[in-house]
Protein backbone atom coordinates (compact mmCIF):
# COMPACT_ATOMS: atom_id res chain seq x y z
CA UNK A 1 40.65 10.97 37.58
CA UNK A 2 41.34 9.60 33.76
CA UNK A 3 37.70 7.50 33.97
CA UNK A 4 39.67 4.85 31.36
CA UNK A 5 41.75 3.95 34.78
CA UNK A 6 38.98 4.03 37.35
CA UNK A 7 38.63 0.87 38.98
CA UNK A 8 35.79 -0.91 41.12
CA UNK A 9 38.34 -0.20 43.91
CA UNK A 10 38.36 3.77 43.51
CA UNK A 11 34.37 3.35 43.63
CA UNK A 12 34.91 1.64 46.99
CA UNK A 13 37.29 3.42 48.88
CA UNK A 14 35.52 6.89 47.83
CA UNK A 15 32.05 5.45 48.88
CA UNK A 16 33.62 3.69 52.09
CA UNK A 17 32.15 0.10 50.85
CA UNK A 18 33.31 -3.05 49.93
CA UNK A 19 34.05 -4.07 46.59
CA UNK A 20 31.58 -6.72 46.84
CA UNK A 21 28.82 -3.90 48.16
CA UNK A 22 29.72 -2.28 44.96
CA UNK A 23 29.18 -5.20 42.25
CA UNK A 24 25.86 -5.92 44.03
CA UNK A 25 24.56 -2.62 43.61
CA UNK A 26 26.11 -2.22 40.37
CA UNK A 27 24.26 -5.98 39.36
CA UNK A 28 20.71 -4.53 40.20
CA UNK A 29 21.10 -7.36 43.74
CA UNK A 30 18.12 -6.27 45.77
CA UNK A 31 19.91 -7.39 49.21
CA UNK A 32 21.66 -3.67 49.43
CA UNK A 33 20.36 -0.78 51.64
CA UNK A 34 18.67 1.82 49.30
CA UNK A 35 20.73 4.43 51.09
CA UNK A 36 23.77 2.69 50.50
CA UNK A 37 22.76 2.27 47.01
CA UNK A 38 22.28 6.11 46.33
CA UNK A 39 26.17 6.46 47.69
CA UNK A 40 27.23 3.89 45.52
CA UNK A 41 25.77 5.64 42.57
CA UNK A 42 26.53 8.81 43.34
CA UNK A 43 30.14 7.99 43.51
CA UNK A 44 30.25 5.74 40.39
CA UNK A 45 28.72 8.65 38.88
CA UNK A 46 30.94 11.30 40.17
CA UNK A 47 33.94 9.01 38.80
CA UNK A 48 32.42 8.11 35.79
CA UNK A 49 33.14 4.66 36.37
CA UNK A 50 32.69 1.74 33.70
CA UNK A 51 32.92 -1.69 34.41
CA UNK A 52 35.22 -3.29 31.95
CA UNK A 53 33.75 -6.58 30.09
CA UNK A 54 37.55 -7.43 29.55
CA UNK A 55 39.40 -8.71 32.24
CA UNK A 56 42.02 -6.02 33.42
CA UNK A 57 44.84 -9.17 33.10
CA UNK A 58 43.77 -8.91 29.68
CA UNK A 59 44.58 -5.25 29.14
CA UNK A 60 48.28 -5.27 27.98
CA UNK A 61 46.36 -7.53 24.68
CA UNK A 62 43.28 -5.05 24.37
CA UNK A 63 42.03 -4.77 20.90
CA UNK A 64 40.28 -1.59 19.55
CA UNK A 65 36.59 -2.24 19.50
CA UNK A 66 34.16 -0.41 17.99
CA UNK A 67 30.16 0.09 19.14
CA UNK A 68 28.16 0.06 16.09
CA UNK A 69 24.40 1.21 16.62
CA UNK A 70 21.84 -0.09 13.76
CA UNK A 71 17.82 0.89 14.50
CA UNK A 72 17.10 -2.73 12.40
CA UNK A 73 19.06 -5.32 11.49
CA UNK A 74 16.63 -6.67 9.13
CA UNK A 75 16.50 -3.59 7.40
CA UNK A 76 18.77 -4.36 3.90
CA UNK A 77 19.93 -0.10 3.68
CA UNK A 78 21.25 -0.39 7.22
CA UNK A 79 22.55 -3.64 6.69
CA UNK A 80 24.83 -2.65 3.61
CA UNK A 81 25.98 0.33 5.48
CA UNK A 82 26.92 -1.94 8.48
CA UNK A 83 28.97 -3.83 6.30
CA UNK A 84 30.83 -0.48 4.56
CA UNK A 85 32.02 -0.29 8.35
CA UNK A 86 32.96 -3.68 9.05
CA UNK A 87 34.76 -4.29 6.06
CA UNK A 88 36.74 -0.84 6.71
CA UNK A 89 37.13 -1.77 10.47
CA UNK A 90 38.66 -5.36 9.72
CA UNK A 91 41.11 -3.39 7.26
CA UNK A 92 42.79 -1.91 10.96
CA UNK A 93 42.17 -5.11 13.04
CA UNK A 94 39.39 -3.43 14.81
CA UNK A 95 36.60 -5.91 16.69
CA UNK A 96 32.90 -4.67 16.14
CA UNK A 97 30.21 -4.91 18.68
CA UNK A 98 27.26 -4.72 16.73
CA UNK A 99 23.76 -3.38 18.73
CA UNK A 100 20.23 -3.49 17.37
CA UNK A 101 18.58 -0.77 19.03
CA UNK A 102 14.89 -1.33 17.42
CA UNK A 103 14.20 2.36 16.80
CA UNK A 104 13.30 2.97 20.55
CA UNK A 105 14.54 5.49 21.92
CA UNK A 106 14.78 3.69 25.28
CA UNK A 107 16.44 0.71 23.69
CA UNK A 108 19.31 3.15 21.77
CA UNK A 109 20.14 4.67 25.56
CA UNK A 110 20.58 1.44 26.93
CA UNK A 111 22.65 -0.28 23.99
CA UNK A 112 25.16 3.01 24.64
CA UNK A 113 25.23 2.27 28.07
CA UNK A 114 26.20 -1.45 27.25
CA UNK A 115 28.52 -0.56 24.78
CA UNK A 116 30.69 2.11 26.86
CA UNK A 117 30.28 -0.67 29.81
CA UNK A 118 32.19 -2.35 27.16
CA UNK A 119 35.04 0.23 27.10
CA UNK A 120 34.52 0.64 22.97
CA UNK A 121 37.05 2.92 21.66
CA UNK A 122 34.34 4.69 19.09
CA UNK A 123 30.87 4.33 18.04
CA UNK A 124 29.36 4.66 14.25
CA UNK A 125 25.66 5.80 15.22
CA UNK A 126 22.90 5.03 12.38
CA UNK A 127 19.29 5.44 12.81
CA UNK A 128 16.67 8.24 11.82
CA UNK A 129 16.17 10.46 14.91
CA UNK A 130 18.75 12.08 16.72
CA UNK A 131 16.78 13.90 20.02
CA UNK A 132 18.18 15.23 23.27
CA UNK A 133 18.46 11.98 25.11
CA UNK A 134 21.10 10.70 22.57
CA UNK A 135 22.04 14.02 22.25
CA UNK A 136 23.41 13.60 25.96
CA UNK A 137 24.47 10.17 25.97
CA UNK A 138 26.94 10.85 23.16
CA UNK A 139 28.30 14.00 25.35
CA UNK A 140 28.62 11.51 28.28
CA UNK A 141 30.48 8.70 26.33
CA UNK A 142 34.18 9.83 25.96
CA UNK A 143 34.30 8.63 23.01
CA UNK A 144 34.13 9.78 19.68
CA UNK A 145 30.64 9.33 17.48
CA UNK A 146 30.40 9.51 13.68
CA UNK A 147 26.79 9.24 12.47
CA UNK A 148 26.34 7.30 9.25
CA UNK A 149 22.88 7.85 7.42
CA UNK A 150 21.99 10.07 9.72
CA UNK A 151 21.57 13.93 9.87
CA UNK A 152 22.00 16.28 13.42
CA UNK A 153 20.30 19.02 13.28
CA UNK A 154 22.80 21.23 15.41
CA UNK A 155 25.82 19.47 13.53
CA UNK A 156 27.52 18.65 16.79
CA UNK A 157 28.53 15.10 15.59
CA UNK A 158 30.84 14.32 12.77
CA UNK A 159 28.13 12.59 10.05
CA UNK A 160 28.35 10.92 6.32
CA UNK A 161 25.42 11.03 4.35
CA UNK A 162 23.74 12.49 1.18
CA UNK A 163 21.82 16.16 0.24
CA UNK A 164 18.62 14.17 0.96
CA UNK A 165 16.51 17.12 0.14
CA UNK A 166 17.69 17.79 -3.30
CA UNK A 167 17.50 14.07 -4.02
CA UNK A 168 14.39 13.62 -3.21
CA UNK A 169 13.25 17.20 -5.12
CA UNK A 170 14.94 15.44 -8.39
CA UNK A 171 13.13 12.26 -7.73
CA UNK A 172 9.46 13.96 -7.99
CA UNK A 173 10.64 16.47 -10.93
CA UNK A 174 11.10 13.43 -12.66
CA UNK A 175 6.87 12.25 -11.80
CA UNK A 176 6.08 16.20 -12.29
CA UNK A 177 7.75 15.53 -15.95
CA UNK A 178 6.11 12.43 -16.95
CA UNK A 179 2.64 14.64 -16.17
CA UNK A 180 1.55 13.39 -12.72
CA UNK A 181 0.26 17.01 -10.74
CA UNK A 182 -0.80 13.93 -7.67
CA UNK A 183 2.02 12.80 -6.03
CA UNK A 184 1.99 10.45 -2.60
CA UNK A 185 4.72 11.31 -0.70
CA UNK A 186 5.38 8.37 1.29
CA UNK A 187 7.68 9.03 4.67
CA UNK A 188 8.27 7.88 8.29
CA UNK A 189 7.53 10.14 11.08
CA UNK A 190 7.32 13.40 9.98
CA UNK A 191 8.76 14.45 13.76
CA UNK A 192 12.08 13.07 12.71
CA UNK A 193 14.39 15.89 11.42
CA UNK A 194 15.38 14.50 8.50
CA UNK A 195 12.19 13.85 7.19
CA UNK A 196 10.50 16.84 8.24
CA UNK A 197 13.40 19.28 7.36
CA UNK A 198 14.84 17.81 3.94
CA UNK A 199 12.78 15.11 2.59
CA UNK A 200 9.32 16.92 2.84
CA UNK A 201 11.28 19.83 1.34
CA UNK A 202 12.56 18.33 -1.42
CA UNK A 203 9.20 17.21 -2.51
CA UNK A 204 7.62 20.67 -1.68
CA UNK A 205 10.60 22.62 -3.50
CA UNK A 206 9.84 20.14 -6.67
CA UNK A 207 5.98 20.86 -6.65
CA UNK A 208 6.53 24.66 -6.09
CA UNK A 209 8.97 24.82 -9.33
CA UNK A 210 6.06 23.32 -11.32
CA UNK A 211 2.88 25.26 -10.21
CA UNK A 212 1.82 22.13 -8.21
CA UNK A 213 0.00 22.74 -5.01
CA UNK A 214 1.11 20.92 -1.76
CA UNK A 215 -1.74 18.97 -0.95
CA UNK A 216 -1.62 17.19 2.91
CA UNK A 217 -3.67 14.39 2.34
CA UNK A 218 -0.77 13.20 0.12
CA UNK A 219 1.56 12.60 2.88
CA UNK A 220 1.63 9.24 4.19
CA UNK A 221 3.41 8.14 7.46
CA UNK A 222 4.26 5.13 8.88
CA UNK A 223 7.55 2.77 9.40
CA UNK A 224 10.00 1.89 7.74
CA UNK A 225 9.27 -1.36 7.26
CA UNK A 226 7.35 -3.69 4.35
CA UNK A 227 3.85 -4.26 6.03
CA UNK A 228 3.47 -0.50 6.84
CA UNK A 229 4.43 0.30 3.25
CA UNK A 230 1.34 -2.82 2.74
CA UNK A 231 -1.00 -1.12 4.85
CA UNK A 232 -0.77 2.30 3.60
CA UNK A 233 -1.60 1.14 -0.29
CA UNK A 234 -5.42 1.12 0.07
CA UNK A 235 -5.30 4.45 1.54
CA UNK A 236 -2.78 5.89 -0.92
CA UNK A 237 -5.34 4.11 -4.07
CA UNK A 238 -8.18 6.34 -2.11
CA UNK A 239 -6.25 9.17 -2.19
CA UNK A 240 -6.58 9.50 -6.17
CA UNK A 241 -2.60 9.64 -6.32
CA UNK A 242 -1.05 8.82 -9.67
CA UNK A 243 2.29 8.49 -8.23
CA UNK A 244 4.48 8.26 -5.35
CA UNK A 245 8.02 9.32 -4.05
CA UNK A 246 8.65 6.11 -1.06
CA UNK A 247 11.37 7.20 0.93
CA UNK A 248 12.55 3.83 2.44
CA UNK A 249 12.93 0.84 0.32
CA UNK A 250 10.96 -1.58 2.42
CA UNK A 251 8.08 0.33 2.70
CA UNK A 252 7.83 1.08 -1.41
CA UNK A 253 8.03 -3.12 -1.16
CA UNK A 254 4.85 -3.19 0.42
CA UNK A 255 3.07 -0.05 -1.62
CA UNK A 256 3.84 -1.73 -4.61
CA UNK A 257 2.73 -5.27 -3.65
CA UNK A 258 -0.19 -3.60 -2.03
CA UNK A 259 -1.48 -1.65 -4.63
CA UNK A 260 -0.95 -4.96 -7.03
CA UNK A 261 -2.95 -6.65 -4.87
CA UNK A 262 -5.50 -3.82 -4.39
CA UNK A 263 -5.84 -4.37 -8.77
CA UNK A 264 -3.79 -1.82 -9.44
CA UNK A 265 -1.10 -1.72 -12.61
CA UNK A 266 2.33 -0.70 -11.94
CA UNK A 267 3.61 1.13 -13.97
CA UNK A 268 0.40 1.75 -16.54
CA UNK A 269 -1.84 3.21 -14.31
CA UNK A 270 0.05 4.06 -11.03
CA UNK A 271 4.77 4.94 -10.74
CA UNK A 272 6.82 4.74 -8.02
CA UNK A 273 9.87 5.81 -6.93
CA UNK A 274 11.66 4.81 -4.07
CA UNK A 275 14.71 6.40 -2.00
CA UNK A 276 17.30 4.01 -1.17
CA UNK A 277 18.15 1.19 -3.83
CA UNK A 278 19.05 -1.29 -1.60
CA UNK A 279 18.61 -4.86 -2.75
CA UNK A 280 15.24 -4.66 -1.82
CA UNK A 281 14.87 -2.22 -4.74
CA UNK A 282 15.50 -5.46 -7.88
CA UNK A 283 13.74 -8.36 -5.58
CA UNK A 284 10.24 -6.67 -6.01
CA UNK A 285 7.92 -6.93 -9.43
CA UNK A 286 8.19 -4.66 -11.53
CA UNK A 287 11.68 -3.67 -10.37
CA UNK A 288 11.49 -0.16 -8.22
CA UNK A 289 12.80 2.97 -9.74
CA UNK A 290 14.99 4.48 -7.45
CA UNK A 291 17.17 7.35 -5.94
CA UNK A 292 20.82 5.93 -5.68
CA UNK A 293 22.64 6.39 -2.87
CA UNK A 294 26.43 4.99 -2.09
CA UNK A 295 25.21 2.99 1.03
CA UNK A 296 27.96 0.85 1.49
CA UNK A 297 30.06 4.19 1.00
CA UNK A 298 28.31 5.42 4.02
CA UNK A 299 29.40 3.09 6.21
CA UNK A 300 32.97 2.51 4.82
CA UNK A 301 33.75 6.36 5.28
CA UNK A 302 32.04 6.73 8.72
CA UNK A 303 34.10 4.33 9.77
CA UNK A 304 37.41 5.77 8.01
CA UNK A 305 36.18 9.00 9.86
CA UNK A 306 35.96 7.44 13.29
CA UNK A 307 39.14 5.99 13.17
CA UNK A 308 41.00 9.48 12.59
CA UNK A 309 39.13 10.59 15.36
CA UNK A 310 40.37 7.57 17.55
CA UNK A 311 43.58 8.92 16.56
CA UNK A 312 42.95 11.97 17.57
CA UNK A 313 43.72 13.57 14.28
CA UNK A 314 41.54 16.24 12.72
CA UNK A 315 38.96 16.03 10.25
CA UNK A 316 38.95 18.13 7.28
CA UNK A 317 35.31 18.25 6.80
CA UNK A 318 32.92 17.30 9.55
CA UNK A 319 30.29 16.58 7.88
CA UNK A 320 30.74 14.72 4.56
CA UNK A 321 27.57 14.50 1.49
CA UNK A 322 28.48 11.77 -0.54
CA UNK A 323 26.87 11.96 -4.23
CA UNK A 324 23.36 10.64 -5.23
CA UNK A 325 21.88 9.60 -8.75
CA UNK A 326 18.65 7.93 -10.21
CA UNK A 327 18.21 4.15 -11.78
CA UNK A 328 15.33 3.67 -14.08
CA UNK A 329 13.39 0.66 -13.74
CA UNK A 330 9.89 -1.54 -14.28
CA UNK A 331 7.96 0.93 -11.79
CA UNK A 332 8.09 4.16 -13.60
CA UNK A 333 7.14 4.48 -17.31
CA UNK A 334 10.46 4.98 -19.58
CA UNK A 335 8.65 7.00 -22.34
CA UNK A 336 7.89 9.65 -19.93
CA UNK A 337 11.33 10.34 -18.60
């Protein structure tokens, strides 16, 4: 049975129940016999039933919607690549559902859920950590996903991002250059795949073209977010570092005030270079040096992506790398470049 045409009827009949027995069980009521309950989602499972949000007298007016999945909506890089989407989405009359999943994995599984509840007609997936439990929520959603920002390790899903490795390897030539042999690398979790296997590579493949040994206790994780980036600047001072590569915006926000703070002179006696340039990259003092990427790009062509697939048309690359440069500014030293 097409699941787009199951209805709470088919659920019903198949589990020999009323319709009423089935909204109950399917509204968490607790007034329902737990063995009736396991029939009831056995068969809504079996059918791969979805409630629709929109009324079924509604369906001959349905609008294309489209489930959009940001890890923080205070975070300015996803933000900018959320509106690369919506502004490519309103260009076909599409409605966005936007859903903050808060980097939790448990949250991200339950804000699918809710969206194919919602009977969305795609999803654009950003975050940074793709693992098994997405992994099988994606396969379960009938629907196609395009993953903006965001690398798969198995390249299942269709994706639009940049080659963060040698990006980030160009980023610390540029320290190695200026003389500094200790550079801070400055991540999130190290677990995630694209930290792990292209950021951290980029910055070893840059210190293995210069003689530079990879030193451990120059790797700094914590979240993307200003007061981890805040937090970490006392230890990074302690560390003897000279420099540091910041791979998230919001975090180099925080190292910079935080060393500043900690008496520290940016750029005299300590450069940084951060990963993003997001707006967050010109509000701090000095300005941040930074890797450019084509956020809003992203986002735009993600969605452009998702709607061929919609289409059912085919892509002709899966997996798009969009181009990435450098901007010079107050928190590296000029002369040394």
């Amino acid at each position: 049975m097409d699941k787009q045409t199951v209805t709470i009827y088919d659920v019903a009949r198949e589990a020999k129940v009323s319709m009423a027995t089935v909204s109950r069980v399917m509204n968490g009521n607790a007034n329902v016999k737990a063995e009736t309950k396991e029939k009831v989602n056995a068969v809504i499972a079996k059918l791969g039933y979805r409630p629709n949000a929109v009324a079924r007298g509604l369906a001959s007016r349905r609008t294309t919607t489209i489930g959009v999945v940001i890890p923080d909506v205070t975070n300015h890089y996803f933000a900018e690549l959320a509106r690369g989407i919506d502004d490519v989405a309103a260009m076909y009359h599409y409605q966005i559902i936007l859903a903050n999943s808060d980097e939790s994995n448990t949250k991200e599984i339950q804000v699918m859920e809710n969206l194919l509840g919602k009977q969305v007609d795609g999803i654009v997936f950003m975050g940074n950590i793709l693992n098994d439990d997405i992994r099988d929520e994606f396969k379960k959603a009938d629907v196609p996903v395009v993953l903006a920002g965001l690398l798969d390790e198995y390249e299942e899903q269709p994706s639009v991002n940049i080659e963060y490795r040698s990006a980030m390897s160009d980023a610390t030539t540029r320290l190695l250059q200026a003389g500094h042999t200790k550079i801070a690398f400055v991540t999130g979790d190290l677990d995630h795949y694209m930290n792990k296997a292209h950021k951290l590579l980029g910055y070893q493949d840059a210190l293995a073209a210069y003689d530079v040994a990879y030193d451990e206790k120059l790797v700094f994780q914590g979240t993307y977010d200003y007061q981890s980036g805040y937090q970490l600047a006392q230890e990074i001072k302690d560390s003897e570092a000279t420099a540091a590569i910041v791979a998230n915006d919001e975090m180099a926000a925080g190292v910079i005030n935080g060393l500043t703070d900690a008496g520290v002179n940016i750029p005299d006696d300590f450069e940084i270079i951060t990963g993003n340039d997001s707006k967050v990259a010109v509000i701090t003092r000095p300005q941040l040096s930074s890797i450019t990427q084509p956020i809003y790009d992203i986002g735009a062509v993600a969605m452009r992506m998702l709607t061929k697939l919609m289409n059912h048309e085919e892509l002709a690359v899966n997996n798009i790398v969009l181009p990435h440069g450098y901007v010079d500014r107050g928190s590296t030293k000029h002369d040394n470049m």
